[in-house]
N, C-alpha and C. Protein backbone atom coordinates (compact mmCIF):
# COMPACT_ATOMS: atom_id res chain seq x y z
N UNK A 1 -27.39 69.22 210.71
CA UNK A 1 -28.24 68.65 211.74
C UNK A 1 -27.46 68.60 213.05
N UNK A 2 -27.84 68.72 214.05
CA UNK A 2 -27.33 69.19 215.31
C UNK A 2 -27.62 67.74 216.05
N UNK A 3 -26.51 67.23 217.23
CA UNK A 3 -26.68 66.45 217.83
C UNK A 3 -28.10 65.84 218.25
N UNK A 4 -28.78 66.77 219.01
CA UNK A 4 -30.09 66.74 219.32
C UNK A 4 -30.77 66.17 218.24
N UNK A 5 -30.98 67.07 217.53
CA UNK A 5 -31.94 66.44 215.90
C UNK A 5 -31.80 65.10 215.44
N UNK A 6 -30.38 64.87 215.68
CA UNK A 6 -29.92 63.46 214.80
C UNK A 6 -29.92 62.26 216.11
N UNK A 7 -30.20 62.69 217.04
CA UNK A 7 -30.88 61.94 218.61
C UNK A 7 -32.51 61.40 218.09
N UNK A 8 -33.09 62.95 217.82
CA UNK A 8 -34.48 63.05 217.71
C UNK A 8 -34.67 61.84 216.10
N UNK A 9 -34.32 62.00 215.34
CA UNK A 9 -34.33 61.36 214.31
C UNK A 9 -33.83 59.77 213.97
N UNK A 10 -33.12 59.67 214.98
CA UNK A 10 -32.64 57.77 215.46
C UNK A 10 -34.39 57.77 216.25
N UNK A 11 -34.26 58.38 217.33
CA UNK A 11 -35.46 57.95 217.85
C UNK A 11 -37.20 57.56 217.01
N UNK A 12 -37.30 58.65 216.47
CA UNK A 12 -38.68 58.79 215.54
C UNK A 12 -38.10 57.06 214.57
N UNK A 13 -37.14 57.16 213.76
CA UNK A 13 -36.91 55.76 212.91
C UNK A 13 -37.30 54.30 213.77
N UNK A 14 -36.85 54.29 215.53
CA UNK A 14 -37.27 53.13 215.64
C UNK A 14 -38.47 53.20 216.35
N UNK A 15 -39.17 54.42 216.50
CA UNK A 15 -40.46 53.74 217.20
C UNK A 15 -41.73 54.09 215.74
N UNK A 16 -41.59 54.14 214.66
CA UNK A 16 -42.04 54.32 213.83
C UNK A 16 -41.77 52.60 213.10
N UNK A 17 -40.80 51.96 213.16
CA UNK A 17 -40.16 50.52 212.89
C UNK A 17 -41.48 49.75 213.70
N UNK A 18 -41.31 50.06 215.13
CA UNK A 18 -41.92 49.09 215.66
C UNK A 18 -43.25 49.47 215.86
N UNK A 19 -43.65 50.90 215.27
CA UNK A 19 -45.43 50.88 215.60
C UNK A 19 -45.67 50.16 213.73
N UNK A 20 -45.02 49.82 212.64
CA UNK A 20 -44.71 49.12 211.96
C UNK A 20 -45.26 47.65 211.51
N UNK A 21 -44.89 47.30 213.05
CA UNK A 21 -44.63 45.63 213.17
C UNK A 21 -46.05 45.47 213.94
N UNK A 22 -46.91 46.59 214.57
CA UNK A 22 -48.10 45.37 215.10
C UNK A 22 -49.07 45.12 214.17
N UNK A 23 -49.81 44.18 214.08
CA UNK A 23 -50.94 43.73 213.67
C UNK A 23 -52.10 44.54 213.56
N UNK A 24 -53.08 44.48 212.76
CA UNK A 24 -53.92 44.85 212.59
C UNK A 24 -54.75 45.14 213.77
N UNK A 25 -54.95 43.90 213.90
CA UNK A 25 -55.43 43.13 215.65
C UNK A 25 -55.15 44.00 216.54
N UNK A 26 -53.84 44.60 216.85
CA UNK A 26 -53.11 45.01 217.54
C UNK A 26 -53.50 46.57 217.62
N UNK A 27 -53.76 46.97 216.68
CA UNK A 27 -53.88 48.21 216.44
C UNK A 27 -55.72 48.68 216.88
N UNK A 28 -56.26 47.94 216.68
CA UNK A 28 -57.95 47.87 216.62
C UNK A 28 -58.35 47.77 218.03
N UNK A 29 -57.48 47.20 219.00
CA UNK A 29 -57.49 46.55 220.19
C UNK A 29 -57.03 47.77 220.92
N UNK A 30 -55.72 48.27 220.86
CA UNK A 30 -55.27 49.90 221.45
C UNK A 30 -56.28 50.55 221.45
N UNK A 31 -57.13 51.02 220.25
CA UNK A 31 -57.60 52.21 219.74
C UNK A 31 -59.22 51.93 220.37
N UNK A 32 -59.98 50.77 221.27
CA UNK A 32 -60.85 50.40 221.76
C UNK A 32 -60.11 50.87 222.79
N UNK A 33 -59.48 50.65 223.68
CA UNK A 33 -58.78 50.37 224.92
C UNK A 33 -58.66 52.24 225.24
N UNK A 34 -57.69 52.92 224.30
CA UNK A 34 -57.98 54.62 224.39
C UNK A 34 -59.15 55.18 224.34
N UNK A 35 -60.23 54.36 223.61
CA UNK A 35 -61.58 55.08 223.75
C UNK A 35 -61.74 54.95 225.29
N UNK A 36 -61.44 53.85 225.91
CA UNK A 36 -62.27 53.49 227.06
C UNK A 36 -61.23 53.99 228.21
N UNK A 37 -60.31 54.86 228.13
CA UNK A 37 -59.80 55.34 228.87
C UNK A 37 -59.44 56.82 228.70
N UNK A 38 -60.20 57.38 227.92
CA UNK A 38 -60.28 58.85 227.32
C UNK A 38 -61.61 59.03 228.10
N UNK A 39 -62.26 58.15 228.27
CA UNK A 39 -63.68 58.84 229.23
C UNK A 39 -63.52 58.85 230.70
N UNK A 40 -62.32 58.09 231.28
CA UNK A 40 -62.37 58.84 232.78
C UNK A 40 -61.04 60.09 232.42
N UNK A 41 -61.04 61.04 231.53
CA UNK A 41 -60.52 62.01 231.85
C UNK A 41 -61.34 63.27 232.18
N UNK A 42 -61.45 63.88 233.15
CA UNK A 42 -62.85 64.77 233.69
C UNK A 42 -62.39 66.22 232.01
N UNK A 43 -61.82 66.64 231.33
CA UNK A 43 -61.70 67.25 230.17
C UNK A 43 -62.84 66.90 229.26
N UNK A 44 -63.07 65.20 229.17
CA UNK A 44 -63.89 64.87 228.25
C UNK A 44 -65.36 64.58 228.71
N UNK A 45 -65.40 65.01 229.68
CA UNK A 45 -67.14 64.79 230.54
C UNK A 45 -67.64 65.82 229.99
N UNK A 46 -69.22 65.40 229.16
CA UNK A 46 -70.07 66.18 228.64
C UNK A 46 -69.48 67.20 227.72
N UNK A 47 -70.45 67.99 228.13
CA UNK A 47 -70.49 69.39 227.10
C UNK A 47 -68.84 70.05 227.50
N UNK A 48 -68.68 71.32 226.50
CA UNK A 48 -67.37 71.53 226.36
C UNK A 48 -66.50 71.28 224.75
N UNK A 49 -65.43 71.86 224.94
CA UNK A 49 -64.51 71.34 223.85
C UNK A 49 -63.72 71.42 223.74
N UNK A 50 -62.86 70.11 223.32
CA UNK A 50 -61.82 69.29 223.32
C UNK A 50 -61.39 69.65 221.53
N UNK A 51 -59.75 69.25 221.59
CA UNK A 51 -59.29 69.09 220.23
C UNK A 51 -58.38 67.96 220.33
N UNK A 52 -58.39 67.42 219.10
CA UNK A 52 -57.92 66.08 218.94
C UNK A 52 -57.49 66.10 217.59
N UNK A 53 -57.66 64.86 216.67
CA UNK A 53 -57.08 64.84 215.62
C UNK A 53 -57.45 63.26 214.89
N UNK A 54 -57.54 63.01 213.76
CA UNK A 54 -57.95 61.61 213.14
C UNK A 54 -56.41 61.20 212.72
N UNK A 55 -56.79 59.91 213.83
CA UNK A 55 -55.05 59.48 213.46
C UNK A 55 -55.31 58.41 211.73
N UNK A 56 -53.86 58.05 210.86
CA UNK A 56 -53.53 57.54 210.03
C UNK A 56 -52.71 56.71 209.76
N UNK A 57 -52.62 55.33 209.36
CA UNK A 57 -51.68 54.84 209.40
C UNK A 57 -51.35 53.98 210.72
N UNK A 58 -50.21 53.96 210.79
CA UNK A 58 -50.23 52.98 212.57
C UNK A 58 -50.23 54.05 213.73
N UNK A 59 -50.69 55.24 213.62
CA UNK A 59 -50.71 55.64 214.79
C UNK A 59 -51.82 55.03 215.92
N UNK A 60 -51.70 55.48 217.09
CA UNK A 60 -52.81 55.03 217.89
C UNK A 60 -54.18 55.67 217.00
N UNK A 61 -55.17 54.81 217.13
CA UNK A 61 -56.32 54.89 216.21
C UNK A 61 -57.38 56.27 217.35
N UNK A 62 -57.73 56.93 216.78
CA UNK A 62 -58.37 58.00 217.26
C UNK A 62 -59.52 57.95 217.17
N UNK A 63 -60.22 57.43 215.94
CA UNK A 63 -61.39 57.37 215.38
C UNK A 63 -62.84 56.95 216.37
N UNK A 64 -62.26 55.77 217.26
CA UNK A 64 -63.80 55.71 217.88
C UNK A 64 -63.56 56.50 219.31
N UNK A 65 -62.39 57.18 219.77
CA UNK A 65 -62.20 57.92 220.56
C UNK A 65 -63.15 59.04 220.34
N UNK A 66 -62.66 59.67 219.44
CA UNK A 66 -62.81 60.99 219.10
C UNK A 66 -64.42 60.62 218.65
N UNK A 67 -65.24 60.01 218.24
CA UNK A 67 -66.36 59.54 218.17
C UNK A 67 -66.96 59.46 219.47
N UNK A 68 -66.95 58.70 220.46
CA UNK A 68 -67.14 58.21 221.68
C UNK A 68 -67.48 59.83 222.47
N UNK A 69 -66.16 60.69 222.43
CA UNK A 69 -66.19 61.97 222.71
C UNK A 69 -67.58 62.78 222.02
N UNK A 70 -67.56 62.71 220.98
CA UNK A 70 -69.12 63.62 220.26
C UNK A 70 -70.20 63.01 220.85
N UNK A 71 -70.48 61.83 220.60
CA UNK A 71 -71.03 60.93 221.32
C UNK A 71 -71.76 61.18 222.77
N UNK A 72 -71.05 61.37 223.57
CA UNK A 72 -71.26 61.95 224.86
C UNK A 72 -71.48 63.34 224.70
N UNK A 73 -71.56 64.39 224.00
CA UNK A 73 -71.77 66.03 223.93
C UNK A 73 -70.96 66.81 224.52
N UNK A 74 -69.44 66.48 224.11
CA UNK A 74 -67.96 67.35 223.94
C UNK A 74 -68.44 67.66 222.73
N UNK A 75 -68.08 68.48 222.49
CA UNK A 75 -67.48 69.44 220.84
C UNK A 75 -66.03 68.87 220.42
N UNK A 76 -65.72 68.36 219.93
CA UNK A 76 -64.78 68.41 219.09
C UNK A 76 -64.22 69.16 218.10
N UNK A 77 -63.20 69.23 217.88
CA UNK A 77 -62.21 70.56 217.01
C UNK A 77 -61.68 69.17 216.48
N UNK A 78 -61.07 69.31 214.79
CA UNK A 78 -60.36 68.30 214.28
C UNK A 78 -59.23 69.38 213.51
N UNK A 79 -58.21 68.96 213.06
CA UNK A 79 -57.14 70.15 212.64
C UNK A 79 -57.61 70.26 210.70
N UNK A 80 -57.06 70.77 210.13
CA UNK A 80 -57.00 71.25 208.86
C UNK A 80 -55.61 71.56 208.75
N UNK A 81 -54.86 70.74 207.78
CA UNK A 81 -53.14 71.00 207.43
C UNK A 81 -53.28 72.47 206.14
N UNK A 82 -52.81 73.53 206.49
CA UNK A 82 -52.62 74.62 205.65
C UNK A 82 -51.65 74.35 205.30
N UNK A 83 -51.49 74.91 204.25
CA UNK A 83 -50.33 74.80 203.09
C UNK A 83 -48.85 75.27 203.59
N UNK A 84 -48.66 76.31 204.90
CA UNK A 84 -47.55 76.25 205.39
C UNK A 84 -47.22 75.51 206.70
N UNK A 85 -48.06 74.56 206.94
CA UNK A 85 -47.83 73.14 207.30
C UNK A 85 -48.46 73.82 209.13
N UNK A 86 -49.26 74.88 209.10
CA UNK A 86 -50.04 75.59 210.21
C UNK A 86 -51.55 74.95 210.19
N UNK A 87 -52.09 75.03 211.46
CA UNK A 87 -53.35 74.55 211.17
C UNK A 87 -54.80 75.09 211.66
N UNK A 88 -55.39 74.97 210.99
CA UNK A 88 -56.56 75.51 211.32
C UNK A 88 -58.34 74.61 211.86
N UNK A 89 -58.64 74.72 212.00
CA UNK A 89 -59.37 73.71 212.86
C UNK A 89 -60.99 73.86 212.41
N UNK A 90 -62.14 72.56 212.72
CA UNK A 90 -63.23 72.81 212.11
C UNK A 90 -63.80 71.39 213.43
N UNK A 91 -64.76 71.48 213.39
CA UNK A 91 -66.19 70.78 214.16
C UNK A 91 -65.87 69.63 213.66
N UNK A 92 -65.62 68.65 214.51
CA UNK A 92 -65.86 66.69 213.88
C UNK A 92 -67.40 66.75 214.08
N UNK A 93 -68.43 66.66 213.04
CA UNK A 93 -69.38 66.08 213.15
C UNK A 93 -69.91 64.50 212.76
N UNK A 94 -68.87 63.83 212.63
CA UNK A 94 -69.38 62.65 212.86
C UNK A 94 -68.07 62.10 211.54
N UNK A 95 -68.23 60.48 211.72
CA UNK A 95 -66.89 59.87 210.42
C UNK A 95 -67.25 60.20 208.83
N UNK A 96 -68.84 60.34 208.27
CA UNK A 96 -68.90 60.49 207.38
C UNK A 96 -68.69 62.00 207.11
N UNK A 97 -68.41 63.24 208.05
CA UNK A 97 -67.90 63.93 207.57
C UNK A 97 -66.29 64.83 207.68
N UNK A 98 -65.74 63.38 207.36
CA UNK A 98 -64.35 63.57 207.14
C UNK A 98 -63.88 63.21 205.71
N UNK A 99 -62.86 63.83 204.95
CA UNK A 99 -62.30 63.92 203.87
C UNK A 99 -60.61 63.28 203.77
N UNK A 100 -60.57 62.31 203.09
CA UNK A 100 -59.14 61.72 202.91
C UNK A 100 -58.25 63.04 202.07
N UNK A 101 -57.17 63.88 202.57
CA UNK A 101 -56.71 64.60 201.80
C UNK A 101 -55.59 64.23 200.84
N UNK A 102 -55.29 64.76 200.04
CA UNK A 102 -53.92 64.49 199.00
C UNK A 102 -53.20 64.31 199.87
N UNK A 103 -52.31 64.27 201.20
CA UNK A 103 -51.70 63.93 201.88
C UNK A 103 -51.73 62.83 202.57
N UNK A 104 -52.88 62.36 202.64
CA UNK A 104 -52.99 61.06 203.08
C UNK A 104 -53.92 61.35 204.50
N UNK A 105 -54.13 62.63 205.04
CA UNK A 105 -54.70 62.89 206.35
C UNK A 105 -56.30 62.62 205.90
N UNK A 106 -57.27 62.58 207.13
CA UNK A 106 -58.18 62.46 207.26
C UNK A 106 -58.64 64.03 207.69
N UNK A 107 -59.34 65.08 207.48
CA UNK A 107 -60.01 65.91 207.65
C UNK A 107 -61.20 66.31 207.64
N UNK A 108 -61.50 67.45 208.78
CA UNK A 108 -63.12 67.73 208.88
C UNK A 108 -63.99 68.53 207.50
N UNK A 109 -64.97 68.37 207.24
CA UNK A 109 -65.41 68.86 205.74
C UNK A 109 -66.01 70.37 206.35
N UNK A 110 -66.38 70.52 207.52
CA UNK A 110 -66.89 71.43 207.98
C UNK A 110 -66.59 73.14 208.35
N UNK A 111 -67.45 74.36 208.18
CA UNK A 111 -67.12 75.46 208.70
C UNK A 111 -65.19 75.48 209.02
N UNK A 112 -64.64 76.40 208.40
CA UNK A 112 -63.30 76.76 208.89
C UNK A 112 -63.34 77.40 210.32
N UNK A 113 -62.69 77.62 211.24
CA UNK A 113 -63.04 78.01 212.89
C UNK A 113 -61.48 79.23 212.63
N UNK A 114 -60.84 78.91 211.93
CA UNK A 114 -59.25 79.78 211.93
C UNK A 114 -58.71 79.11 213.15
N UNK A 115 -57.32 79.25 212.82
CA UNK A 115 -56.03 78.78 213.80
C UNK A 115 -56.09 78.64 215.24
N UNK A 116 -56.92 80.04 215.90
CA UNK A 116 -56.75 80.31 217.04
C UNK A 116 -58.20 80.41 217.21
N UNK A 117 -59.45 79.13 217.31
CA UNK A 117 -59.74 78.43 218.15
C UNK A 117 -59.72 77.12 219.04
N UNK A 118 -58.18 76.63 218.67
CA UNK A 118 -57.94 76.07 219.59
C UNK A 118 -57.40 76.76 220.59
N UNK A 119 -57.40 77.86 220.77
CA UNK A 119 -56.99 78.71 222.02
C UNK A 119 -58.08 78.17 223.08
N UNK A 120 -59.48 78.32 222.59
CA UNK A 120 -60.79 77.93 223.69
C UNK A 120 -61.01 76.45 223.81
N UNK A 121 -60.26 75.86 224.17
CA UNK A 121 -60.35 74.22 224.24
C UNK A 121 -59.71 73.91 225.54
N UNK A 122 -60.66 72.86 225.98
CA UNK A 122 -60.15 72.33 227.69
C UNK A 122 -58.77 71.31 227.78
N UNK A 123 -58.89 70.58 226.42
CA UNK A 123 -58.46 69.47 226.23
C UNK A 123 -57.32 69.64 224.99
N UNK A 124 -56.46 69.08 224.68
CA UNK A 124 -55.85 68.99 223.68
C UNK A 124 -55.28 67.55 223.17
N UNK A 125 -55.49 66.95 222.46
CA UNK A 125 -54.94 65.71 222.58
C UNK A 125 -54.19 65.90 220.99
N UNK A 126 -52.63 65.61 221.37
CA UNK A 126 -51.69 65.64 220.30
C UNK A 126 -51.48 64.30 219.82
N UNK A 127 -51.07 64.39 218.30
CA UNK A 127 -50.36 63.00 217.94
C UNK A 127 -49.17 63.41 218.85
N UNK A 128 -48.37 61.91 218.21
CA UNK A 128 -46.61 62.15 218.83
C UNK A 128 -46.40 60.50 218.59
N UNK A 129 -44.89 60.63 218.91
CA UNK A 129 -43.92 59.41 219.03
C UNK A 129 -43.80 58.96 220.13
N UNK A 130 -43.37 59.57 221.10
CA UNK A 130 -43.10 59.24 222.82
C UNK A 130 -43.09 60.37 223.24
N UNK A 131 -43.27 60.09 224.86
CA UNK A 131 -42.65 61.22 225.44
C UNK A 131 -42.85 60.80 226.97
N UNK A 132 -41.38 61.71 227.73
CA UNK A 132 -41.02 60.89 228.57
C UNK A 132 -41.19 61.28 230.14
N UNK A 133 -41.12 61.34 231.03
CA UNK A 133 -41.22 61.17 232.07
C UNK A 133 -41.33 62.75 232.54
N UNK A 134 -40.67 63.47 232.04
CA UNK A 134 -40.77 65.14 232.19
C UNK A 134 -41.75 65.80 231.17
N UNK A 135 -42.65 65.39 230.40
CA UNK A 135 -43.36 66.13 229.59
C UNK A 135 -42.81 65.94 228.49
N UNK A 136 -41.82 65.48 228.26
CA UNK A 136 -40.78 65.93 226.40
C UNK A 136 -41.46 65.34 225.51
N UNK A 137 -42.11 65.97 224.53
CA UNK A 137 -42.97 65.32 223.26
C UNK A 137 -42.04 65.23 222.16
N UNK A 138 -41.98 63.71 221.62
CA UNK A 138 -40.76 63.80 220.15
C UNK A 138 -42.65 63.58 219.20
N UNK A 139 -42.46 64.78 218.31
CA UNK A 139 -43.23 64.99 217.35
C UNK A 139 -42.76 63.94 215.90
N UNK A 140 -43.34 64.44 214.83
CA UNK A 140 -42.32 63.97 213.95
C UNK A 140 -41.54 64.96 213.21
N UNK A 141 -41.61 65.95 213.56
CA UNK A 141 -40.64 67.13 213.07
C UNK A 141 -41.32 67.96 212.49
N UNK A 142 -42.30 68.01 211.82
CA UNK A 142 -43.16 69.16 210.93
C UNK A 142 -43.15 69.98 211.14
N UNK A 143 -43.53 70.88 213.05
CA UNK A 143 -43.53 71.70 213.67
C UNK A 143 -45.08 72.60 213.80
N UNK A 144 -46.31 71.50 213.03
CA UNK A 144 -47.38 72.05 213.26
C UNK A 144 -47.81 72.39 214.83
N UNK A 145 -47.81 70.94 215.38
CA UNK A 145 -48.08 71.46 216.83
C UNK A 145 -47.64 72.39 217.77
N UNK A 146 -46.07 72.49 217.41
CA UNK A 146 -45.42 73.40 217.74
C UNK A 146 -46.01 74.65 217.64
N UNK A 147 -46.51 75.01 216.30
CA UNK A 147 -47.13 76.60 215.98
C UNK A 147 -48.37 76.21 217.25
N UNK A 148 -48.87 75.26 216.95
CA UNK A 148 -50.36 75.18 217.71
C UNK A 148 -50.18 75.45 219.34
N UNK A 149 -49.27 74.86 220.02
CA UNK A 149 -48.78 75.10 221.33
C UNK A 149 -48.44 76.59 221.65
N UNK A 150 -47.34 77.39 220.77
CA UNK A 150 -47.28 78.70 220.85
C UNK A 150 -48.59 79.43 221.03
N UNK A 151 -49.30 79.26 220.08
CA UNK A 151 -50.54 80.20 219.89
C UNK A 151 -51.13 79.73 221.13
N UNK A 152 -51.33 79.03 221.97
CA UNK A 152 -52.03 77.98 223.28
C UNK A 152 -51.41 79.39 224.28
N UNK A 153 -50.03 78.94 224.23
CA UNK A 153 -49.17 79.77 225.01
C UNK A 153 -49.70 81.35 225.19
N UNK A 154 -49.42 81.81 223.99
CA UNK A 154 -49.57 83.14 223.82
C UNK A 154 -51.09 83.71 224.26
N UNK A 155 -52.16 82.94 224.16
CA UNK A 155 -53.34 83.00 224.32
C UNK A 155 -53.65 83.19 225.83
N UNK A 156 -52.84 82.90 226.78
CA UNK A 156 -52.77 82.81 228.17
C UNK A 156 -54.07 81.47 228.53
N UNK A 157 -54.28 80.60 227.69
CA UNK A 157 -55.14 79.87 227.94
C UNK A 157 -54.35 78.13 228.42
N UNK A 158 -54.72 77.84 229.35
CA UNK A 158 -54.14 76.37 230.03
C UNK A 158 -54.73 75.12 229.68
N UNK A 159 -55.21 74.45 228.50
CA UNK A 159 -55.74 73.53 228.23
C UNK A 159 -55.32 72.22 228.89
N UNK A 160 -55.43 71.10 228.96
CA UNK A 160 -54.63 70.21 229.48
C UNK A 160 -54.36 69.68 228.09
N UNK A 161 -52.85 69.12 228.00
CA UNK A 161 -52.14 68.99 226.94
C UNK A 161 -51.80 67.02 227.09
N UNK A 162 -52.01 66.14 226.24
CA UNK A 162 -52.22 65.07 226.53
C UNK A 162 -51.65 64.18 224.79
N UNK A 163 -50.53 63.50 224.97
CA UNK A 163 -50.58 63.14 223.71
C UNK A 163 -50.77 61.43 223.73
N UNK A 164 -51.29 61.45 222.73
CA UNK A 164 -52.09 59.79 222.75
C UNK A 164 -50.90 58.56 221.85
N UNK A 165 -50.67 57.80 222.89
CA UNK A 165 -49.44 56.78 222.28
C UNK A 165 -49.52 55.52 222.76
N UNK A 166 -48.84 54.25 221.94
CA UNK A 166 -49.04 52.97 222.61
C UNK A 166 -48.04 52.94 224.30
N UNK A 167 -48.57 52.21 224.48
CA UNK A 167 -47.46 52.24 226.00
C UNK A 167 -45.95 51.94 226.04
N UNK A 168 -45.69 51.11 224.64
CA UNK A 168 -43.82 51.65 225.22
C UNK A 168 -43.33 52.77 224.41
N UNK A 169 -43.85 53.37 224.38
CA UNK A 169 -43.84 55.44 223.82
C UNK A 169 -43.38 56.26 224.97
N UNK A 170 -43.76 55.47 226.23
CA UNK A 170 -43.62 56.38 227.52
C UNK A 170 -42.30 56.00 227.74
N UNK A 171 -41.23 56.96 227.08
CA UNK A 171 -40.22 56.37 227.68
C UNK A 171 -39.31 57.18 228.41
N UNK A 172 -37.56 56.43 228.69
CA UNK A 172 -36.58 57.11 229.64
C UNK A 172 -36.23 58.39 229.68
N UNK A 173 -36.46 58.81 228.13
CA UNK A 173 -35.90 60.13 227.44
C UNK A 173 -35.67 60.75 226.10
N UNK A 174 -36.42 61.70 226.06
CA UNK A 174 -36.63 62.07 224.98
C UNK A 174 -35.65 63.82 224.65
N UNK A 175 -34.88 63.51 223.58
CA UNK A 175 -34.07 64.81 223.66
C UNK A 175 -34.82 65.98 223.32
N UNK A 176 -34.26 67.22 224.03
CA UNK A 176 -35.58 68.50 224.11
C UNK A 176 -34.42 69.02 223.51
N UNK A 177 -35.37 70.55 222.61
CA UNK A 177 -34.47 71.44 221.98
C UNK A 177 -35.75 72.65 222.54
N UNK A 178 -35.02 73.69 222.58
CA UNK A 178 -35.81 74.49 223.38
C UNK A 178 -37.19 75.13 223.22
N UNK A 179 -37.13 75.08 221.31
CA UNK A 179 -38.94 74.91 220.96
C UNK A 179 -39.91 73.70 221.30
N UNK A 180 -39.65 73.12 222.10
CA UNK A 180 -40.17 72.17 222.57
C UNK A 180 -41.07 72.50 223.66
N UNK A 181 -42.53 72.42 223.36
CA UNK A 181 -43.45 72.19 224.68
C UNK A 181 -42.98 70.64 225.30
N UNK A 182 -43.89 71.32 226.62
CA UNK A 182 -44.07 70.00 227.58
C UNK A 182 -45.66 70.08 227.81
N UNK A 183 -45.54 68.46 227.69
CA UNK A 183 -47.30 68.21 227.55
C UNK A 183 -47.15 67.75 229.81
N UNK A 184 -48.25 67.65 229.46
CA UNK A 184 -48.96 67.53 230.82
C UNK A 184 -48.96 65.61 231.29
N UNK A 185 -49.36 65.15 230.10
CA UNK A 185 -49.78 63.51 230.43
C UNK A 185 -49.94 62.57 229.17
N UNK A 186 -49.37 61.39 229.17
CA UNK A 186 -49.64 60.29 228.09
C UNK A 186 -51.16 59.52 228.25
N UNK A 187 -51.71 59.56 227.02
CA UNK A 187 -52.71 58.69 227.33
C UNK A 187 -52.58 57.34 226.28
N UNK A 188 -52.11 56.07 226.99
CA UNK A 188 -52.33 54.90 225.93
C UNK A 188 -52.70 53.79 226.77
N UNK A 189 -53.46 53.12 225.85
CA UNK A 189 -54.25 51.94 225.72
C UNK A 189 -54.26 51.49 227.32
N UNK A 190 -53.27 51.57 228.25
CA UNK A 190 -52.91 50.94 229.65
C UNK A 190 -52.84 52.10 230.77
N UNK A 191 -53.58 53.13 230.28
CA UNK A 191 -54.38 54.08 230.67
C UNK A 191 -52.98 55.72 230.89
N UNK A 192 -53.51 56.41 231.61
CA UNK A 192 -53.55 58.40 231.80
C UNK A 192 -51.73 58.47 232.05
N UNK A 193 -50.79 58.51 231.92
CA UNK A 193 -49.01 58.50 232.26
C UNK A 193 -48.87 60.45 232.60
N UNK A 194 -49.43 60.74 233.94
CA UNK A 194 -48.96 62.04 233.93
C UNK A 194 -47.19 62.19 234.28
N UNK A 195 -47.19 63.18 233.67
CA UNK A 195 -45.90 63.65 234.06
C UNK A 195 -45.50 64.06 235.18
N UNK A 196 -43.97 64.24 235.59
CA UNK A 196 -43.66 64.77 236.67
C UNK A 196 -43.40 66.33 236.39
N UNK A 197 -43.28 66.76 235.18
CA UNK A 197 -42.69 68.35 235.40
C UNK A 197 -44.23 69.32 236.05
């Protein structure tokens, strides 16, 4: 493990500790607060489509976001975890048609779309840990998004890239290794954290 990594990996342990420690309360309250600040992003006005993701666990709660979004007549894209940890993407049509997987993820039951339609998406909204003042996204290491950003890349297509986190996520610094995208802007609960790069 390389300096960087074992940077990246202190980091992920304590903000994973302390998304941990909030409350239920706490968590229900964010994930209202991101709905209601995911609709002044002009990406999510009306028709169109956006990709996102059903968060699990203590992440920032996605669910009435990403609802709120269909809701209004965005399209939504939700991911599908393939077996070499790549993903492929399908239509959120609504909470009852999502599937708890053997992994513990929440997934769309719907039509497969393949990998590379998230190439045609305005919007992208990533999980993540933090990320800091220059764009630096600390993932949790898997490297799905990573594939997903490449293919973005390669596609010559400019989505706006946005990862959804509580507010002390936005932080001083986050160590980059050179497969590392840079997202565009934080969105949590205390509203839009664009970047400077």
């Amino acid at each position: 493990m390389s300096a960087i990594q074992a940077r990246k990996a202190k980091l992920r342990t304590q903000i994973l500790r302390t998304r941990g420690e909030l409350t239920a309360e706490e968590r229900e309250s964010a994930a209202l607060a991101l709905t209601k600040r995911v609709r002044g992003l002009p990406e999510c006005s009306g028709e169109g489509t956006v990709a996102a993701y059903a968060s699990m666990g203590t992440e920032p709660g996605t669910g009435p976001l990403i609802e709120a979004m269909r809701s209004a007549g965005t399209r939504v894209l939700l991911p599908v975890l393939l077996p070499d940890n790549d993903l492929d993407w399908a239509e959120y049509l609504g909470p009852d048609a999502l599937v708890r997987t053997e992994r513990g993820l929440f997934e769309p039951t719907g039509p497969r779309l393949g990998p590379d339609a998230v190439t045609g998406v305005r919007l992208i909204l990533l999980p993540g840990l933090a990320v800091d003042a220059q764009g630096v996204r600390l993932g949790r290491g898997g490297g799905s998004y990573d594939r997903v950003l490449d293919r973005v890349r390669q596609a010559g297509t400019r989505p706006a890239l946005v990862v959804v986190l509580y507010a002390h996520e936005v932080v001083a610094s986050v160590p980059n290794e050179p497969h590392d995208h840079l997202v565009d802007a934080a969105l949590t609960p205390d509203g839009l954290h664009r970047v400077s790069a």
